[in-house]
N, C-alpha and C. Protein backbone atom coordinates (compact mmCIF):
# COMPACT_ATOMS: atom_id res chain seq x y z
N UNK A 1 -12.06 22.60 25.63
CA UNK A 1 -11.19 23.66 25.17
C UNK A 1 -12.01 24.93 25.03
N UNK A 2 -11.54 26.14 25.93
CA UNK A 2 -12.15 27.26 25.72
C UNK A 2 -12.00 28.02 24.22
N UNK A 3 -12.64 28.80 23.40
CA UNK A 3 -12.29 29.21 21.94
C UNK A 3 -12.07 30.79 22.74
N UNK A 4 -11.06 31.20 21.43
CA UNK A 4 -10.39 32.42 21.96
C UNK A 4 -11.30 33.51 22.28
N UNK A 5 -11.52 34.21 23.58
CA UNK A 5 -12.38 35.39 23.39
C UNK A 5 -12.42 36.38 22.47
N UNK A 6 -11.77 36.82 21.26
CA UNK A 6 -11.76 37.73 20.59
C UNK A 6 -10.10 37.36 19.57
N UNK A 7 -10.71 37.18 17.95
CA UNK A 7 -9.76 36.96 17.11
C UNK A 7 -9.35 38.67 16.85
N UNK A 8 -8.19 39.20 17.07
CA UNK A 8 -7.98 40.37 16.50
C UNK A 8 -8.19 40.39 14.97
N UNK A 9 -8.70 41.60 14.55
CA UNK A 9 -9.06 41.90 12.77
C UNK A 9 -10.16 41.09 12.79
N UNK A 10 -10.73 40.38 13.92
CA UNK A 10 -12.02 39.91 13.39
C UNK A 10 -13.12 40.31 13.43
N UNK A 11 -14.58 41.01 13.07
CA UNK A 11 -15.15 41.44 13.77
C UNK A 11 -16.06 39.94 13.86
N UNK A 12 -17.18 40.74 14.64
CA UNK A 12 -18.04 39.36 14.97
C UNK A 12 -19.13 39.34 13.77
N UNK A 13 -19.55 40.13 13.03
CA UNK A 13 -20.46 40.11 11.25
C UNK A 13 -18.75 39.23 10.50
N UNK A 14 -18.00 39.32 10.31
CA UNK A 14 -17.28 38.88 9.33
C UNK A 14 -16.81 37.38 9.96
N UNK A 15 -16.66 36.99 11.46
CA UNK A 15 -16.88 35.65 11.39
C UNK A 15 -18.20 34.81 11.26
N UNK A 16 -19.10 35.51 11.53
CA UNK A 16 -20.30 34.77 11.03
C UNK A 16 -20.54 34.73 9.85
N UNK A 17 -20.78 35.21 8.96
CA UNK A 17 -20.52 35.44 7.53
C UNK A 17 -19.62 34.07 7.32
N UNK A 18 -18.24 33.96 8.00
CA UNK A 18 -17.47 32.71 7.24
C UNK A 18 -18.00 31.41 7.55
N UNK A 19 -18.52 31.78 8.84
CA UNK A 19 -19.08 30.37 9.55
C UNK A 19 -20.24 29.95 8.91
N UNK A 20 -21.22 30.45 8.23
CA UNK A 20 -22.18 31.06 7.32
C UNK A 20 -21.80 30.09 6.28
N UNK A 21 -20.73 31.04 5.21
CA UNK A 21 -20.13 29.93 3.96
C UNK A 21 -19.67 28.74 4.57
N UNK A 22 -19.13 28.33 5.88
CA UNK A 22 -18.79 26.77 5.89
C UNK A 22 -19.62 25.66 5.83
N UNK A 23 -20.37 26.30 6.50
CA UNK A 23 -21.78 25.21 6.54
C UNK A 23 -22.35 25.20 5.17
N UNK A 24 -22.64 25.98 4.81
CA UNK A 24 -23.00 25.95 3.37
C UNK A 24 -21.90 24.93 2.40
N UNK A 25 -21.22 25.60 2.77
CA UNK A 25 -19.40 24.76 1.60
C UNK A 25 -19.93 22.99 2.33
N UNK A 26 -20.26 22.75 3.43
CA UNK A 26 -19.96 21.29 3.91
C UNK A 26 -21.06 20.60 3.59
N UNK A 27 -22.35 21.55 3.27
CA UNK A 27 -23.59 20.78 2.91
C UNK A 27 -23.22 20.47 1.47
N UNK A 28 -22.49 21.29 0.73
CA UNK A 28 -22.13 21.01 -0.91
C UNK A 28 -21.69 20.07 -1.15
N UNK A 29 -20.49 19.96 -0.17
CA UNK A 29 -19.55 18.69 -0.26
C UNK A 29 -20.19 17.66 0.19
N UNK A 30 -21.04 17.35 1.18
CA UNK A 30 -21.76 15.95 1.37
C UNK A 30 -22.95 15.96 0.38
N UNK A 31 -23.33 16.95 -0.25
CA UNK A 31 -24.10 16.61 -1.75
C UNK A 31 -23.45 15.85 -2.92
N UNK A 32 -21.82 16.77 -3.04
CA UNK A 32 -21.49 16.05 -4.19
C UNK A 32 -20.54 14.62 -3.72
N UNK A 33 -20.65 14.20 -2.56
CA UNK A 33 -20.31 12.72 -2.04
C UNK A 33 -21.80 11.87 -2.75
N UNK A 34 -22.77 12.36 -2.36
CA UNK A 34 -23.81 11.68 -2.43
C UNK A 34 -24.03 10.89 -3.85
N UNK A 35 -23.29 12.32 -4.70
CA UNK A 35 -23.93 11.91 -6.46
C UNK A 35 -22.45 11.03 -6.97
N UNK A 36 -21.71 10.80 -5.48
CA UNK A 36 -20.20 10.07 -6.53
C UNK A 36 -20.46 8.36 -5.99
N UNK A 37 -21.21 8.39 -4.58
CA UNK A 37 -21.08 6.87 -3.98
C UNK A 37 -21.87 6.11 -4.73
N UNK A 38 -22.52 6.29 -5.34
CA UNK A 38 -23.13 5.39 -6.44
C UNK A 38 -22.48 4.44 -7.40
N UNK A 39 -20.79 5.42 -8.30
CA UNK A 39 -20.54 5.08 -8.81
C UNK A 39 -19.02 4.24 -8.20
N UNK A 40 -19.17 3.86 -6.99
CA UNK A 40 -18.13 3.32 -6.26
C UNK A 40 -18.94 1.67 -5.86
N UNK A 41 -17.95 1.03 -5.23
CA UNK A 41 -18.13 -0.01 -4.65
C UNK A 41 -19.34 -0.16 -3.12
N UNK A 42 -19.28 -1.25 -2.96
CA UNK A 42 -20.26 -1.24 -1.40
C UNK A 42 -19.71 -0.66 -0.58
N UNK A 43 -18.48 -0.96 -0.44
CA UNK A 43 -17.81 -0.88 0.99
C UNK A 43 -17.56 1.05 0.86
N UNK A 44 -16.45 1.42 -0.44
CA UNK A 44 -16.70 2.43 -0.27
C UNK A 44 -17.89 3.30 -0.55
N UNK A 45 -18.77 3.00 -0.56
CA UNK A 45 -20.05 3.75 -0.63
C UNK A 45 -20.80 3.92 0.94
N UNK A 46 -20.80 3.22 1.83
CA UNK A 46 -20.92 3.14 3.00
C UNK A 46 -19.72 3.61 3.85
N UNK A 47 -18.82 4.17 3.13
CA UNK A 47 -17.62 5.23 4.38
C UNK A 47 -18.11 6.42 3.67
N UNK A 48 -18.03 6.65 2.52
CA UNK A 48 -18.68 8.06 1.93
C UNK A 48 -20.19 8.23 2.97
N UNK A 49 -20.93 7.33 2.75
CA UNK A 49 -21.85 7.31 4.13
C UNK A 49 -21.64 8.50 4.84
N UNK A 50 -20.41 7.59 5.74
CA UNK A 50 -20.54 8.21 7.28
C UNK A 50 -19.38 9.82 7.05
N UNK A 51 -19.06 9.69 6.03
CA UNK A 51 -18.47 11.04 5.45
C UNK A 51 -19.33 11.81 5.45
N UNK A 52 -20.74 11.89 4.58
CA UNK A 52 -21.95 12.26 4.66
C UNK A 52 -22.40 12.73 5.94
N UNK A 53 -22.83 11.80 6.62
CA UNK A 53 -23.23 12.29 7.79
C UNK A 53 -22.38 13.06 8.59
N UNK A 54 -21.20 12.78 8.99
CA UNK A 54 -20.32 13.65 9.45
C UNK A 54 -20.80 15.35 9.19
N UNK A 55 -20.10 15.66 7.54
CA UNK A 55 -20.21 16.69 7.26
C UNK A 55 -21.50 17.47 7.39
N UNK A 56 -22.59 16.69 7.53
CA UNK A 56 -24.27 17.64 7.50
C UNK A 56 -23.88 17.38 9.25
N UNK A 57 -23.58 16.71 10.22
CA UNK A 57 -23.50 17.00 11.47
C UNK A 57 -22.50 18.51 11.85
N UNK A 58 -21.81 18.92 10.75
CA UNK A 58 -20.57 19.81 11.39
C UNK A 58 -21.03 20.80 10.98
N UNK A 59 -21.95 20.88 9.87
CA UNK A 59 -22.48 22.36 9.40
C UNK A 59 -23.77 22.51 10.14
N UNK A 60 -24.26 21.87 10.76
CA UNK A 60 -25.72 21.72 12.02
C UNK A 60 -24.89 22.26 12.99
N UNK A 61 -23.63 21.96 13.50
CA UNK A 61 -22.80 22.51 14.69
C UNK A 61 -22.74 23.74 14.18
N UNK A 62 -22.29 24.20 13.28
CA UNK A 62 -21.67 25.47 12.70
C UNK A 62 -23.04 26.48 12.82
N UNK A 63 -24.06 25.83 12.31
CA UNK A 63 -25.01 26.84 12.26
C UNK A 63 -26.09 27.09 13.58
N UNK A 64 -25.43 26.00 14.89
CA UNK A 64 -26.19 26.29 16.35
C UNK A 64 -25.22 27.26 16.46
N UNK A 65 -23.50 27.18 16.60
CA UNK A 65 -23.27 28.22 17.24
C UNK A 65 -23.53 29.60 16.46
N UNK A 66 -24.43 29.26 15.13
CA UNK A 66 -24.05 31.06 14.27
C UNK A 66 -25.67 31.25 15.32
N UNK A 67 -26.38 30.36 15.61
CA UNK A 67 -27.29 30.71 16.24
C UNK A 67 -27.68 31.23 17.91
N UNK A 68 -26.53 30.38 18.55
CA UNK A 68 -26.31 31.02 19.67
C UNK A 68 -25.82 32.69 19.65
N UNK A 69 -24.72 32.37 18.71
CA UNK A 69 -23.94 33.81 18.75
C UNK A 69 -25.06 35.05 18.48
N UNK A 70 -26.20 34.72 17.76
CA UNK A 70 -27.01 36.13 17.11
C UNK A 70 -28.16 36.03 18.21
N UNK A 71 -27.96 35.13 19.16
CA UNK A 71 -29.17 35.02 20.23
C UNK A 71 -28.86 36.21 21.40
């Protein structure tokens, strides 16, 4: 899927900036997974897991393309 060439009202500093806070917001959220699977079961402690990993994989995506984009 191609992404749109140009969001109108967007500039390109104010989507990086958001793309910026997401990754940040998704590393938070697989932090505060981290400090709750403890107090859960096996099974769900090992899907919070791959919740975990997920989310630090999507803010690593988020922050190649903030890196492509400023390249």
């Amino acid at each position: 899927m191609t992404p749109e060439p140009n969001i109108p009202g967007v500039s390109k500093e104010e989507a990086l900036a958001l793309l910026r806070y997401m990754a940040d917001h998704s590393d938070h959220h697989a932090e505060e997974l981290r400090e709750t699977a403890p107090a859960l079961g096996e099974t769900a402690a090992a899907a919070l897991g791959e919740a975990i990993a997920l989310l630090q994989q999507s803010a690593a995506k988020i922050r190649q393309a903030i890196a492509e984009t400023e390249a």
